[in-house]
C-alpha atoms as a PDB file:
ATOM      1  CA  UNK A   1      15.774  24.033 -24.567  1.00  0.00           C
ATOM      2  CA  UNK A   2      17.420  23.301 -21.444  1.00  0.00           C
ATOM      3  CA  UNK A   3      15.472  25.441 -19.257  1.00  0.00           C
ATOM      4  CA  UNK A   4      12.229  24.140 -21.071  1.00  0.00           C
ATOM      5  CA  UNK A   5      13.641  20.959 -19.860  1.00  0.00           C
ATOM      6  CA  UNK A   6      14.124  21.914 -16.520  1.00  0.00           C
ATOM      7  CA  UNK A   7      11.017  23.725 -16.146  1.00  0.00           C
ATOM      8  CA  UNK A   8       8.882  20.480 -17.330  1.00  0.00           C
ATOM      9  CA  UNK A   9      11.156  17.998 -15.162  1.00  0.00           C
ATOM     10  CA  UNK A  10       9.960  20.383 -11.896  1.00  0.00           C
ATOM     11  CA  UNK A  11       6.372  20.234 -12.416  1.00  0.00           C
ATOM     12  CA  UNK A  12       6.670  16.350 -12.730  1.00  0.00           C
ATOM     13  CA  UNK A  13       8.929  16.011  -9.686  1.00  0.00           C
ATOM     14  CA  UNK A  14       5.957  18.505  -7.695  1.00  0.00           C
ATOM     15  CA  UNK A  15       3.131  16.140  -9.303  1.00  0.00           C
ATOM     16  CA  UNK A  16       4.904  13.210  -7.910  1.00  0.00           C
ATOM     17  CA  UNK A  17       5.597  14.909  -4.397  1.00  0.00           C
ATOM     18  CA  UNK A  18       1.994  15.888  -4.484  1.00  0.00           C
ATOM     19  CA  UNK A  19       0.613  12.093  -5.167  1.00  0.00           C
ATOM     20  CA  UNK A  20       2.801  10.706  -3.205  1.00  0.00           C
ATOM     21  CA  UNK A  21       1.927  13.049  -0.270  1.00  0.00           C
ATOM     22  CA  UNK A  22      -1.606  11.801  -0.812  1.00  0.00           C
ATOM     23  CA  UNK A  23      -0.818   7.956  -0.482  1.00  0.00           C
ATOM     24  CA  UNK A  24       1.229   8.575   2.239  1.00  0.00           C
ATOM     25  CA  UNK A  25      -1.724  10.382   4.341  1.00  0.00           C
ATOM     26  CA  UNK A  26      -4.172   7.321   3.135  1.00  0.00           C
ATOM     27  CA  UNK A  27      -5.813   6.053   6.227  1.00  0.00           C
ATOM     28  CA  UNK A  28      -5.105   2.478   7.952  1.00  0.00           C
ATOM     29  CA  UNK A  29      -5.692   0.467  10.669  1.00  0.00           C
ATOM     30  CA  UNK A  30      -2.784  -0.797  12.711  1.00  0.00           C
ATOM     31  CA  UNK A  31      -3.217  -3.373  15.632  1.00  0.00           C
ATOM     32  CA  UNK A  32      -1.303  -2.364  18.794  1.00  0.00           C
ATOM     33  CA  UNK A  33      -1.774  -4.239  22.071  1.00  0.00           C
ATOM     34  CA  UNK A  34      -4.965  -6.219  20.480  1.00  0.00           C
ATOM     35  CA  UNK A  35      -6.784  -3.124  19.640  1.00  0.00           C
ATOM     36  CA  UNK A  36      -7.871  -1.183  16.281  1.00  0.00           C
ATOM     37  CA  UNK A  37      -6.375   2.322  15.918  1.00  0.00           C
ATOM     38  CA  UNK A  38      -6.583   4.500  12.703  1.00  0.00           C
ATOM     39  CA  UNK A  39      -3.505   5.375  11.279  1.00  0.00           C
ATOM     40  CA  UNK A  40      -2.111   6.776   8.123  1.00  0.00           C
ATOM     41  CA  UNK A  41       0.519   5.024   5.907  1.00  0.00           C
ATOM     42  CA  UNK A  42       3.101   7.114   6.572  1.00  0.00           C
ATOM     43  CA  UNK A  43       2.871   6.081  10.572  1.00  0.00           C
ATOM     44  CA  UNK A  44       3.369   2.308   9.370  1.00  0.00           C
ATOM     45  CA  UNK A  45       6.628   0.984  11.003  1.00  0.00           C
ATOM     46  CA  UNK A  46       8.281  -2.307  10.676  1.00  0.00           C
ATOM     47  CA  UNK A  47       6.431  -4.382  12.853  1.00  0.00           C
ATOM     48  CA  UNK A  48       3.256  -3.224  12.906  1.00  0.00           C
ATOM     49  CA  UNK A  49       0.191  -5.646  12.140  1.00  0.00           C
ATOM     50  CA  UNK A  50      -1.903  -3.761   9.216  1.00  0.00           C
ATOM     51  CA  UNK A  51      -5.494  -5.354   9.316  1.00  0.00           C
ATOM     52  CA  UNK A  52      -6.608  -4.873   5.324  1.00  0.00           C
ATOM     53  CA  UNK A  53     -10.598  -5.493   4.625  1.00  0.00           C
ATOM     54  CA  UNK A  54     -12.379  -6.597   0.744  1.00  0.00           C
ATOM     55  CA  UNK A  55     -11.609  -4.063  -1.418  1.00  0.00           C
ATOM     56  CA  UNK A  56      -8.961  -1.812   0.087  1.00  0.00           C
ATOM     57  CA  UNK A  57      -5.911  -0.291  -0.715  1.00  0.00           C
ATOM     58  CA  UNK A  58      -2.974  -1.383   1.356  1.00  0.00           C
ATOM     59  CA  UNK A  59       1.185  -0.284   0.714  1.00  0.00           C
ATOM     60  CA  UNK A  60       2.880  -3.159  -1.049  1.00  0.00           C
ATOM     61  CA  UNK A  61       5.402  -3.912   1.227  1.00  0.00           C
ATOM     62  CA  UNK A  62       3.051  -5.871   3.787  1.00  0.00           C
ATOM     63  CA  UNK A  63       3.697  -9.622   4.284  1.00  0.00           C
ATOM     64  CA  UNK A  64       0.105 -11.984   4.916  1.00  0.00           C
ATOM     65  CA  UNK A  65      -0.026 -13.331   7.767  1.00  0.00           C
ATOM     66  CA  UNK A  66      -3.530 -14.214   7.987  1.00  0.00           C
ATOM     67  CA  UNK A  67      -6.881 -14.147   6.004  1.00  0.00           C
ATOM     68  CA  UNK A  68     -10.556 -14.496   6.706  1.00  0.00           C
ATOM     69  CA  UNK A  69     -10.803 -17.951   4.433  1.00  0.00           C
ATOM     70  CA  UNK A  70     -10.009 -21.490   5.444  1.00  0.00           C
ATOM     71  CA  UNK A  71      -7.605 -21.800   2.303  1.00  0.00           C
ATOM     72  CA  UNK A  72      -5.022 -19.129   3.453  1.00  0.00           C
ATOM     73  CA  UNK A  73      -5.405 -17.886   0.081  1.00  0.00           C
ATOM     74  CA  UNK A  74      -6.114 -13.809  -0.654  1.00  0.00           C
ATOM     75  CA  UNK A  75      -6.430 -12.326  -4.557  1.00  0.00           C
ATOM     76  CA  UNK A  76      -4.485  -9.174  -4.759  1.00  0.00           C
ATOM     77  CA  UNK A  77      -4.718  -6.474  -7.698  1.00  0.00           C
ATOM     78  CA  UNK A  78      -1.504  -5.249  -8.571  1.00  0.00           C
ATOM     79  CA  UNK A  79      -1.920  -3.185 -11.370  1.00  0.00           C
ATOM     80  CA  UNK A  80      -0.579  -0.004  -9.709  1.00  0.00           C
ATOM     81  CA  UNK A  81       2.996  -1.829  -9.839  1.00  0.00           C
ATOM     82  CA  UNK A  82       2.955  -4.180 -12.709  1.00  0.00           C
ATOM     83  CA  UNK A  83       0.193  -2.579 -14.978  1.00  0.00           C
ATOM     84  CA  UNK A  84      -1.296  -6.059 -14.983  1.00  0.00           C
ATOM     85  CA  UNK A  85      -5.043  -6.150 -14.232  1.00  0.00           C
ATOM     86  CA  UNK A  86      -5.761  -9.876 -13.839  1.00  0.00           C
ATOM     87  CA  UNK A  87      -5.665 -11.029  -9.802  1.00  0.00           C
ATOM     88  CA  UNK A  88      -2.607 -12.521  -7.830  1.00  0.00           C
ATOM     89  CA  UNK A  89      -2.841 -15.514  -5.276  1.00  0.00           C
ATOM     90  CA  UNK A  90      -0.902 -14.985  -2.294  1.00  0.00           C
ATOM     91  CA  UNK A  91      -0.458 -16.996   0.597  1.00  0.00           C
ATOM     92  CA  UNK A  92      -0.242 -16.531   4.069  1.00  0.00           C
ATOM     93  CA  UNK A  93       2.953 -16.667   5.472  1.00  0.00           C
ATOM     94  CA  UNK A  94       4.021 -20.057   6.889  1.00  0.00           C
ATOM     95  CA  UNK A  95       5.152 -20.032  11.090  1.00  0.00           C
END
Protein backbone atom coordinates (compact mmCIF):
# COMPACT_ATOMS: atom_id res chain seq x y z
CA UNK A 1 0.00 0.00 0.00
CA UNK A 2 2.63 2.33 0.79
CA UNK A 3 4.62 2.00 -2.23
CA UNK A 4 1.27 2.17 -4.30
CA UNK A 5 1.10 5.37 -2.48
CA UNK A 6 4.30 6.53 -3.29
CA UNK A 7 4.29 5.46 -6.74
CA UNK A 8 0.85 7.50 -7.45
CA UNK A 9 2.10 10.66 -5.32
CA UNK A 10 5.33 10.71 -8.03
CA UNK A 11 3.42 10.73 -11.12
CA UNK A 12 1.28 13.67 -9.68
CA UNK A 13 4.30 15.60 -8.41
CA UNK A 14 5.91 14.92 -12.41
CA UNK A 15 2.34 16.05 -13.86
CA UNK A 16 2.57 19.13 -11.84
CA UNK A 17 6.38 19.78 -12.71
CA UNK A 18 5.39 19.14 -16.25
CA UNK A 19 2.34 21.88 -16.26
CA UNK A 20 3.98 24.03 -14.45
CA UNK A 21 7.06 23.91 -16.76
CA UNK A 22 4.59 24.80 -19.49
CA UNK A 23 3.15 28.06 -17.80
CA UNK A 24 6.34 29.04 -16.90
CA UNK A 25 7.69 28.98 -20.72
CA UNK A 26 4.20 30.88 -21.75
CA UNK A 27 5.22 33.81 -23.81
CA UNK A 28 4.94 37.67 -22.68
CA UNK A 29 5.71 40.92 -23.46
CA UNK A 30 7.75 42.98 -21.05
CA UNK A 31 8.44 46.80 -21.59
CA UNK A 32 12.12 47.74 -21.05
CA UNK A 33 13.42 51.20 -21.92
CA UNK A 34 9.92 52.04 -23.82
CA UNK A 35 10.16 49.15 -26.10
CA UNK A 36 8.21 45.67 -26.64
CA UNK A 37 10.36 42.55 -26.14
CA UNK A 38 8.98 38.91 -25.99
CA UNK A 39 9.60 37.20 -23.00
CA UNK A 40 8.51 34.13 -21.18
CA UNK A 41 6.97 34.10 -17.64
CA UNK A 42 9.60 32.66 -16.06
CA UNK A 43 11.99 35.85 -17.16
CA UNK A 44 9.31 38.17 -15.30
CA UNK A 45 11.16 40.01 -12.43
CA UNK A 46 9.86 42.38 -9.91
CA UNK A 47 9.68 45.44 -11.67
CA UNK A 48 9.05 44.72 -14.91
CA UNK A 49 5.99 46.40 -16.81
CA UNK A 50 3.93 43.27 -18.39
CA UNK A 51 1.73 44.82 -21.27
CA UNK A 52 -1.47 42.15 -21.24
CA UNK A 53 -3.92 42.46 -24.52
CA UNK A 54 -8.13 41.17 -24.70
CA UNK A 55 -8.13 37.82 -24.06
CA UNK A 56 -4.77 36.73 -22.71
CA UNK A 57 -3.36 34.86 -20.10
CA UNK A 58 -1.19 36.80 -17.72
CA UNK A 59 0.56 35.30 -14.03
CA UNK A 60 -1.59 36.49 -11.17
CA UNK A 61 0.75 38.29 -9.32
CA UNK A 62 0.72 41.51 -11.68
CA UNK A 63 -0.60 44.80 -10.20
CA UNK A 64 -2.79 47.27 -13.01
CA UNK A 65 -1.40 50.04 -13.60
CA UNK A 66 -3.09 51.08 -16.62
CA UNK A 67 -5.90 50.05 -19.12
CA UNK A 68 -7.02 50.95 -22.59
CA UNK A 69 -10.63 52.42 -21.19
CA UNK A 70 -11.39 55.83 -19.78
CA UNK A 71 -12.96 54.10 -16.57
CA UNK A 72 -9.67 52.47 -15.29
CA UNK A 73 -11.72 49.51 -14.99
CA UNK A 74 -10.43 45.83 -16.56
CA UNK A 75 -12.73 42.35 -16.11
CA UNK A 76 -10.46 39.58 -15.14
CA UNK A 77 -11.37 35.69 -15.24
CA UNK A 78 -10.10 34.01 -12.39
CA UNK A 79 -11.30 30.72 -12.51
CA UNK A 80 -7.86 29.05 -12.66
CA UNK A 81 -7.48 30.25 -8.85
CA UNK A 82 -10.88 30.46 -7.39
CA UNK A 83 -12.86 27.99 -9.69
CA UNK A 84 -15.27 30.88 -10.09
CA UNK A 85 -16.26 31.61 -13.71
CA UNK A 86 -18.19 34.89 -13.45
CA UNK A 87 -15.70 38.18 -14.23
CA UNK A 88 -13.77 40.37 -11.60
CA UNK A 89 -13.50 44.30 -11.73
CA UNK A 90 -10.20 45.52 -10.98
CA UNK A 91 -8.89 48.82 -10.87
CA UNK A 92 -5.94 50.47 -11.82
CA UNK A 93 -3.67 51.22 -9.27
CA UNK A 94 -3.94 54.73 -7.77
CA UNK A 95 -0.31 57.12 -7.98
Amino acid sequence: VVAVSAIKDLLEDFKRHKMDHEENNSKTILIKDGEEVPSKWRHIRTGDIVRVKEGERFPADLVLTKVSNTDGIAYIETKNLDGETNMKFKEVAEK
